[in-house]
Protein backbone atom coordinates (compact mmCIF):
# COMPACT_ATOMS: atom_id res chain seq x y z
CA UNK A 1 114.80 102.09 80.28
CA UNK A 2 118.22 100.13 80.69
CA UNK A 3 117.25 97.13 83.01
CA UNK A 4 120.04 95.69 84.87
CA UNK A 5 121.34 92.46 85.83
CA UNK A 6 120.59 90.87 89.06
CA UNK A 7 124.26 90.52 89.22
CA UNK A 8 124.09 94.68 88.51
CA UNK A 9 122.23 95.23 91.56
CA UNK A 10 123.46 92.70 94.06
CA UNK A 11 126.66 94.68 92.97
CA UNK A 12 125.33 98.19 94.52
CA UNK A 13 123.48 96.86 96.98
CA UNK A 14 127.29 95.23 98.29
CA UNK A 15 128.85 98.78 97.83
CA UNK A 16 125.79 100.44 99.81
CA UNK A 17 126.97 101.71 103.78
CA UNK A 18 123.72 103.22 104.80
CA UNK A 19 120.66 102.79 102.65
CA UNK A 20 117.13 103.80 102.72
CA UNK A 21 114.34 101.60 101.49
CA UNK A 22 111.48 102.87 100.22
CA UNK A 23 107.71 101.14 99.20
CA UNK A 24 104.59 102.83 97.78
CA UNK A 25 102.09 105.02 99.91
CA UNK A 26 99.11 102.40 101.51
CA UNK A 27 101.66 99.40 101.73
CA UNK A 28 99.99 95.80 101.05
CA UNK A 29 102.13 92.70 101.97
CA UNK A 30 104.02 92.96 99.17
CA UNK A 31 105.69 95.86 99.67
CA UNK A 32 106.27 95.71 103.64
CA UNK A 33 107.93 92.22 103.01
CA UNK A 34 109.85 93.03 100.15
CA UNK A 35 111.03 96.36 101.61
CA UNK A 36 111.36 95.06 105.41
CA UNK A 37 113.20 91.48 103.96
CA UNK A 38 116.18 94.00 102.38
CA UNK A 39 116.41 95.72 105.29
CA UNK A 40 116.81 93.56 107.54
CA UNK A 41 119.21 91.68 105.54
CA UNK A 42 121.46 94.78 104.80
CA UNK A 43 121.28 95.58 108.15
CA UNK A 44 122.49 91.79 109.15
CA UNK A 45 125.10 92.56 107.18
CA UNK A 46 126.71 95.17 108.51
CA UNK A 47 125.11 98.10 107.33
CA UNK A 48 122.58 101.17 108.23
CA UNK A 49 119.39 100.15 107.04
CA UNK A 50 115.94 101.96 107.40
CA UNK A 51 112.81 101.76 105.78
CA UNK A 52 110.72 104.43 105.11
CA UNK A 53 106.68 104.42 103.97
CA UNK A 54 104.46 107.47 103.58
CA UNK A 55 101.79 105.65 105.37
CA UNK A 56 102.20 102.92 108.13
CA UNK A 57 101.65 99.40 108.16
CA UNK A 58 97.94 98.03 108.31
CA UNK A 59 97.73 96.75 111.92
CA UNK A 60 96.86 93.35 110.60
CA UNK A 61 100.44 93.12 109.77
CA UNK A 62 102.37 93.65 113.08
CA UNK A 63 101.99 90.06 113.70
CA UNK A 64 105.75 90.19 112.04
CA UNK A 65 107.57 92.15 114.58
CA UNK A 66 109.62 94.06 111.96
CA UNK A 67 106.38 95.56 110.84
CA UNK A 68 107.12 98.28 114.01
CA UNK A 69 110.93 99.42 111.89
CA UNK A 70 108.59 101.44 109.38
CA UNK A 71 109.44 104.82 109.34
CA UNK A 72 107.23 107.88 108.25
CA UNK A 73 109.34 110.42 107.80
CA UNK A 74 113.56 109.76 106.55
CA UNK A 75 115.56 110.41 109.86
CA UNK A 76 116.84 114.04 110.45
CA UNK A 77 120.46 114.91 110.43
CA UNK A 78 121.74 111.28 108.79
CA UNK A 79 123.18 110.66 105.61
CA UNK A 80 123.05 108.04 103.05
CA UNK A 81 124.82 106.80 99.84
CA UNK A 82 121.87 104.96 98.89
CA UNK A 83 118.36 104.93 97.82
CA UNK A 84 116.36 101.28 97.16
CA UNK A 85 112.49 101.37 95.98
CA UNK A 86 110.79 97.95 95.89
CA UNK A 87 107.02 97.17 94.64
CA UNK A 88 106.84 100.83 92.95
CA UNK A 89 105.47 100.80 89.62
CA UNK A 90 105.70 104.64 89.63
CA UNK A 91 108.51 107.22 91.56
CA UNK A 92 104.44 108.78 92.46
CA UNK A 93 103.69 105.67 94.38
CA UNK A 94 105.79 106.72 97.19
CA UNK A 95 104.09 109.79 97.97
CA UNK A 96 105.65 112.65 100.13
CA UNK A 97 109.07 111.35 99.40
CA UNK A 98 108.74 110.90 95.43
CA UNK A 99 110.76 114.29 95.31
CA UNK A 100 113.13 112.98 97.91
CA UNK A 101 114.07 109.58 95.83
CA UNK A 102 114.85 111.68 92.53
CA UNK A 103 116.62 114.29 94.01
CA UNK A 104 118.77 112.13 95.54
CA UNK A 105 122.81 112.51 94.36
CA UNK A 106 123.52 109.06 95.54
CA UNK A 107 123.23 105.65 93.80
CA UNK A 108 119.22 105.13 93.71
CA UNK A 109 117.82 101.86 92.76
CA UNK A 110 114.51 100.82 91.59
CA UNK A 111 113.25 96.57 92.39
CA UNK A 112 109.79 96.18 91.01
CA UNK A 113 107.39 93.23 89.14
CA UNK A 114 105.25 95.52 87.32
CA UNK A 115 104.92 95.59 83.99
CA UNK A 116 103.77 99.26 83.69
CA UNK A 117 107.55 100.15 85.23
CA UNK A 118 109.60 102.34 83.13
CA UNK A 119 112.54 102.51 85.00
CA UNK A 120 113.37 105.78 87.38
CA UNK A 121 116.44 105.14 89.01
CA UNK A 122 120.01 105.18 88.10
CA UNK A 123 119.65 100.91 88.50
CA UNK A 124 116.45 99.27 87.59
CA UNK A 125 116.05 95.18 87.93
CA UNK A 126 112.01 95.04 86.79
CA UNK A 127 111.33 91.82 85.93
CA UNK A 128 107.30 90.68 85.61
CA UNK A 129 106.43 87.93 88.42
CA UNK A 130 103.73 87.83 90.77
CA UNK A 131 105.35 89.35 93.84
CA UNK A 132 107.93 91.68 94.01
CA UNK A 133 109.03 89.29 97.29
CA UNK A 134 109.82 86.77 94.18
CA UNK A 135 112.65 89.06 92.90
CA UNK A 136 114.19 89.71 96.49
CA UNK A 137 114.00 86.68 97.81
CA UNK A 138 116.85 85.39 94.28
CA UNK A 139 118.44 88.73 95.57
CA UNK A 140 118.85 88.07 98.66
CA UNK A 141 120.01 84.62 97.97
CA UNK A 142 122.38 85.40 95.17
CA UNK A 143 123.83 88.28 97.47
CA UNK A 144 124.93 85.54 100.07
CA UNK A 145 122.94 87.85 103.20
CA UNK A 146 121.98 85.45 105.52
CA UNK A 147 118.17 84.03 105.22
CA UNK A 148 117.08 84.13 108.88
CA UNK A 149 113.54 83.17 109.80
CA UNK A 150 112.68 86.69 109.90
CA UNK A 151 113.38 87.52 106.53
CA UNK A 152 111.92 84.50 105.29
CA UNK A 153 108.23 85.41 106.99
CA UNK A 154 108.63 88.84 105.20
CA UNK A 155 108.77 87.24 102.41
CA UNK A 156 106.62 84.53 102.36
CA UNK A 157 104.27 87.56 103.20
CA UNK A 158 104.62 89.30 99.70
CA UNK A 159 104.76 85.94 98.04
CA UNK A 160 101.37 84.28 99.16
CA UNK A 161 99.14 87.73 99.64
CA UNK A 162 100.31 88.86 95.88
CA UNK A 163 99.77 86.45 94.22
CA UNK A 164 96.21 85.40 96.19
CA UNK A 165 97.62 82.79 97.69
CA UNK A 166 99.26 81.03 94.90
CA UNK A 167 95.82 81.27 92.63
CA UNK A 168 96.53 84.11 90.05
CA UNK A 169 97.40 82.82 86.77
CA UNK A 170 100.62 84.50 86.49
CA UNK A 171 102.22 82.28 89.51
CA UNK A 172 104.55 79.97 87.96
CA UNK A 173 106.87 76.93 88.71
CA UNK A 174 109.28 79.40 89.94
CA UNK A 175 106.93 80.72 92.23
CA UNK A 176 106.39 77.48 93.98
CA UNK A 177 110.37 76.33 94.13
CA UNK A 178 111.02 80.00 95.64
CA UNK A 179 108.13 79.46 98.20
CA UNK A 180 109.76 75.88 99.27
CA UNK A 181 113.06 77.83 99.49
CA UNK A 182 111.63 80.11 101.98
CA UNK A 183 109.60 77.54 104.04
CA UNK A 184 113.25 75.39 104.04
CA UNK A 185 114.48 78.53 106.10
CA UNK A 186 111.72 78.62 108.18
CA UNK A 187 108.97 80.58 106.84
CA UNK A 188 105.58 79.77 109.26
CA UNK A 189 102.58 80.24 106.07
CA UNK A 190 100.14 79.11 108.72
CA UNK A 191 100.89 81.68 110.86
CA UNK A 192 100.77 83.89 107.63
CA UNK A 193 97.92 82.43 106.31
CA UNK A 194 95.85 82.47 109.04
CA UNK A 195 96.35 86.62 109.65
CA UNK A 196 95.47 87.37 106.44
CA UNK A 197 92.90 84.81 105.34
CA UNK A 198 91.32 83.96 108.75
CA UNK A 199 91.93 86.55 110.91
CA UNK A 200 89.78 89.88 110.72
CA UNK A 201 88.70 92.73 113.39
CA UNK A 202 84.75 93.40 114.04
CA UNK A 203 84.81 95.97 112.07
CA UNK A 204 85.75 94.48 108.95
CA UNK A 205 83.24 92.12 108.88
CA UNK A 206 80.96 94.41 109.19
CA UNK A 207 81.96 96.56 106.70
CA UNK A 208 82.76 93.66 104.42
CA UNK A 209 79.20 92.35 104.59
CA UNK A 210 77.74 96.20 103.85
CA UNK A 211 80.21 96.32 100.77
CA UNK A 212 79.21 92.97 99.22
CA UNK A 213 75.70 94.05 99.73
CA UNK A 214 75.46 96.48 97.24
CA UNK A 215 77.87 94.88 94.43
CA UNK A 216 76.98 96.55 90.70
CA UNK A 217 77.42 94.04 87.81
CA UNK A 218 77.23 95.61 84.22
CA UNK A 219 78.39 94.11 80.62
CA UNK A 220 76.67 91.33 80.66
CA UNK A 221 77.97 90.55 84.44
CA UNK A 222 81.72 90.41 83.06
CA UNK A 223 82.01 93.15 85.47
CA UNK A 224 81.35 93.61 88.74
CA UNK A 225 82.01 97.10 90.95
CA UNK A 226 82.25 97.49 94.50
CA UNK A 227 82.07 100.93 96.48
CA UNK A 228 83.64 101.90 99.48
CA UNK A 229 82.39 104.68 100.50
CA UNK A 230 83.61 107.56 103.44
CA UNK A 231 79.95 106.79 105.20
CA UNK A 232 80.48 103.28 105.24
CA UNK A 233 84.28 103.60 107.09
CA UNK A 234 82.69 105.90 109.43
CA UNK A 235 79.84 104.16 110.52
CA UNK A 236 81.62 101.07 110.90
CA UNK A 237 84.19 101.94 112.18
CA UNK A 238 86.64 100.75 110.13
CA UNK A 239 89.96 101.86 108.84
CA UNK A 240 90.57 102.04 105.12
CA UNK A 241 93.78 99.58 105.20
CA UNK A 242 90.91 96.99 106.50
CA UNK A 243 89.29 96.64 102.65
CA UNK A 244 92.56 94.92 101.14
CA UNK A 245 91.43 92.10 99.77
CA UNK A 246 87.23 92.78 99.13
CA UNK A 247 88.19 93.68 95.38
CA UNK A 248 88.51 89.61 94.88
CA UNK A 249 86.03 88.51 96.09
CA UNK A 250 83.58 89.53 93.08
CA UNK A 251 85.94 87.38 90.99
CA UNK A 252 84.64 84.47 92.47
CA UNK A 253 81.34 85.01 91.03
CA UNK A 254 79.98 83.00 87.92
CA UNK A 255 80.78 84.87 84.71
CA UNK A 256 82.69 87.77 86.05
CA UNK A 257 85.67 88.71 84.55
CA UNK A 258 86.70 91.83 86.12
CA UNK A 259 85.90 93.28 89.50
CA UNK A 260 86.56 96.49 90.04
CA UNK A 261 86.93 98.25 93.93
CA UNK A 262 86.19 102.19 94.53
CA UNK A 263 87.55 103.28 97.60
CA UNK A 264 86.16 106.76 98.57
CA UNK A 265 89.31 108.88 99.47
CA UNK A 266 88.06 112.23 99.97
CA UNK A 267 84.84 114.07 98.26
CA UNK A 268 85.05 112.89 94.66
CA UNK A 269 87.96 111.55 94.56
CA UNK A 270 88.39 107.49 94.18
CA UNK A 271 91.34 105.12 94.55
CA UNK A 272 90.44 102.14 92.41
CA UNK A 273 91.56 98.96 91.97
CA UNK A 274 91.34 96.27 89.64
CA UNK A 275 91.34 92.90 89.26
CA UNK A 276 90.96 90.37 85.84
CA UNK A 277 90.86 86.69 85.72
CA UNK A 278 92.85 86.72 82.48
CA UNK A 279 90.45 87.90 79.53
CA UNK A 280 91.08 91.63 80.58
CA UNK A 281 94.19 93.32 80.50
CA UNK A 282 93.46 95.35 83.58
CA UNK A 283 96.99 97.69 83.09
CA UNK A 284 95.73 98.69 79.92
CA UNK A 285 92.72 100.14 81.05
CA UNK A 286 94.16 101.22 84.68
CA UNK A 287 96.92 102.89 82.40
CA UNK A 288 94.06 105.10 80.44
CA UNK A 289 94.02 106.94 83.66
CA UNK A 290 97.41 107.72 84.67
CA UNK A 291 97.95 104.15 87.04
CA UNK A 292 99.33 100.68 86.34
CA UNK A 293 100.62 97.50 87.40
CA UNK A 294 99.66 94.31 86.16
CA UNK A 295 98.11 92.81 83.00
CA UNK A 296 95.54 90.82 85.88
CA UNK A 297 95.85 93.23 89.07
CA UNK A 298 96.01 97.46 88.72
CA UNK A 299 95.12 100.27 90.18
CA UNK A 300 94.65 103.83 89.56
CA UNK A 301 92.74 106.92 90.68
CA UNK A 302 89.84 109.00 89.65
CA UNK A 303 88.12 112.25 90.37
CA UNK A 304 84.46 113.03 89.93
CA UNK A 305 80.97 111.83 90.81
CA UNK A 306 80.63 108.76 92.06
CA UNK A 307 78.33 107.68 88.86
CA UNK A 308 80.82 109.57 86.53
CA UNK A 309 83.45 107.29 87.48
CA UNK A 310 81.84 103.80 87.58
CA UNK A 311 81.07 105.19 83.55
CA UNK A 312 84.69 106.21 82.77
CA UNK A 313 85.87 102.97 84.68
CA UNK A 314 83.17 100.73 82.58
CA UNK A 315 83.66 101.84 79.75
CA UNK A 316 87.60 101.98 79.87
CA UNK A 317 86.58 97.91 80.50
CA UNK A 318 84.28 97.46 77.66
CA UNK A 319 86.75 99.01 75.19
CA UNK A 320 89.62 95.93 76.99
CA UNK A 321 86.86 92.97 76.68
């Protein structure tokens, strides 16, 4: 993979006229405020902007009101000279419009922080930092677009919920100075903070408390599995978008070093993600599966019986310790 400049990309991103922006399927905060920050901005400057997601945003998010510019499908009958994809370790993550992205005979270009990124765009800026919001918000900034208090909220979004609030090892002096950047524009974290740390529906804590309930620990409790299963959603009453955030709490126990989070998709199928406090390389063993991301935060997904895949996933951990 060639990786470009930030100068490299700032450069297309001035020639762009009408762009599309594109995140991965089941958007976190990262994503939306990465992807929803750049459009905005290209937008305030001038051009067509519109961001498109496979799935929409969580409803815990719409306390940003750019949250309701999400687009499911790419608007009929338009055309565009540019395609951007931010927070997508793989062309896959996007989903239905994977195809769309690399069939595209435009300029495409690719913005991501994970490490497991090969490059799949004509333009690639992947640089390893805790938020993809990190490497748009020097973009943004270098590019001269004007940092209202909107974009800085979508931001500061990505920045605090990806890197768990400023507590992953990986966040760095840089990480702080860009945070006080975006508060100096405005950015409200207790308004942030408070939806996504305080803040929860009924239903979540209901389903929270049945998930934590049943926490498996194996290898000597270095690791510790949740399950989320179809049931569990249904008699709850929750959505799925509602569990972002359970896989960390296992980390909090004594003497865990990995927790991993099975999220029942369909009937033996499991989306799972994973989280390390720094002894595990997580990527590594998300990677052994066909997923990625970071060394301390991955994700992947599996097919099979539900003990199958707590084996496969355990072991893939024990051969990482």
């Amino acid at each position: 993979m060639t990786n470009n400049s930030l100068t490299d990309i700032i450069l297309q991103l001035k020639k762009a006229r009408r762009a599309v922006i594109f995140c991965h399927s089941r958007p976190d905060g990262d994503a939306l405020g990465a992807g929803l920050a750049l459009t905005v901005a290209l937008h305030n400057a001038g051009k067509h902007a519109v961001m498109c997601c496979e799935d929409a945003p969580p409803e815990k998010f719409n306390f940003l009101p750019a949250m309701a510019q999400v687009k499911s499908e790419l608007p009929a009958n338009e055309s565009y000279d540019t395609f951007i994809s931010v927070d997508c370790a793989d062309v896959t993550r996007m989903g239905k419009f994977c195809d769309t992205f690399l069939q595209f005979p435009g300029t495409t270009v690719n913005i991501d922080h994970h490490i497991s990124n090969k490059g799949f765009a004509k333009y690639n800026y992947v640089c390893e930092c805790p938020a993809s919001c990190e490497l748009l918000t020097d973009l943004i900034f270098e590019a001269g677009f004007d940092v209202t208090q909107e974009i800085a909220n979508l931001l500061m979004l990505g920045l605090i919920t990806d890197s768990g609030n400023f507590t992953h090892t990986d966040v760095s002096e840089k990480t702080f100075n860009t945070a006080a950047k975006l508060r100096a524009r405005g950015a409200d974290v207790n308004l942030i903070n408070y939806n996504m740390y305080a803040r929860q529906p009924k239903a979540r804590a209901i389903l929270y408390g049945r998930v934590m309930n049943n926490i498996r620990f194996a290898l000597d409790d270095k690791l510790a599995v949740i399950i989320t299963t179809i049931e569990d959603l249904n008699k709850t009453g929750a959505d799925k978008s509602v569990t972002e955030g359970f896989v960390d709490f296992p980390l909090t126990v004594d003497g865990v070093e990995v927790s991993v989070s099975m999220m029942e998709i369909k009937k033996r199928q499991y989306k799972i993600s994973l989280r390390s406090k720094g002894t595990v390389n997580v990527n590594a063993v998300a990677s052994k599966f066909g997923g990625g991301g970071h060394i301390l935060a991955s994700g992947c997904m599996l097919s099979g019986e539900l003990e199958e895949v707590i084996e496969k996933i355990t072991y893939a951990v024990y051969q990482n310790l």
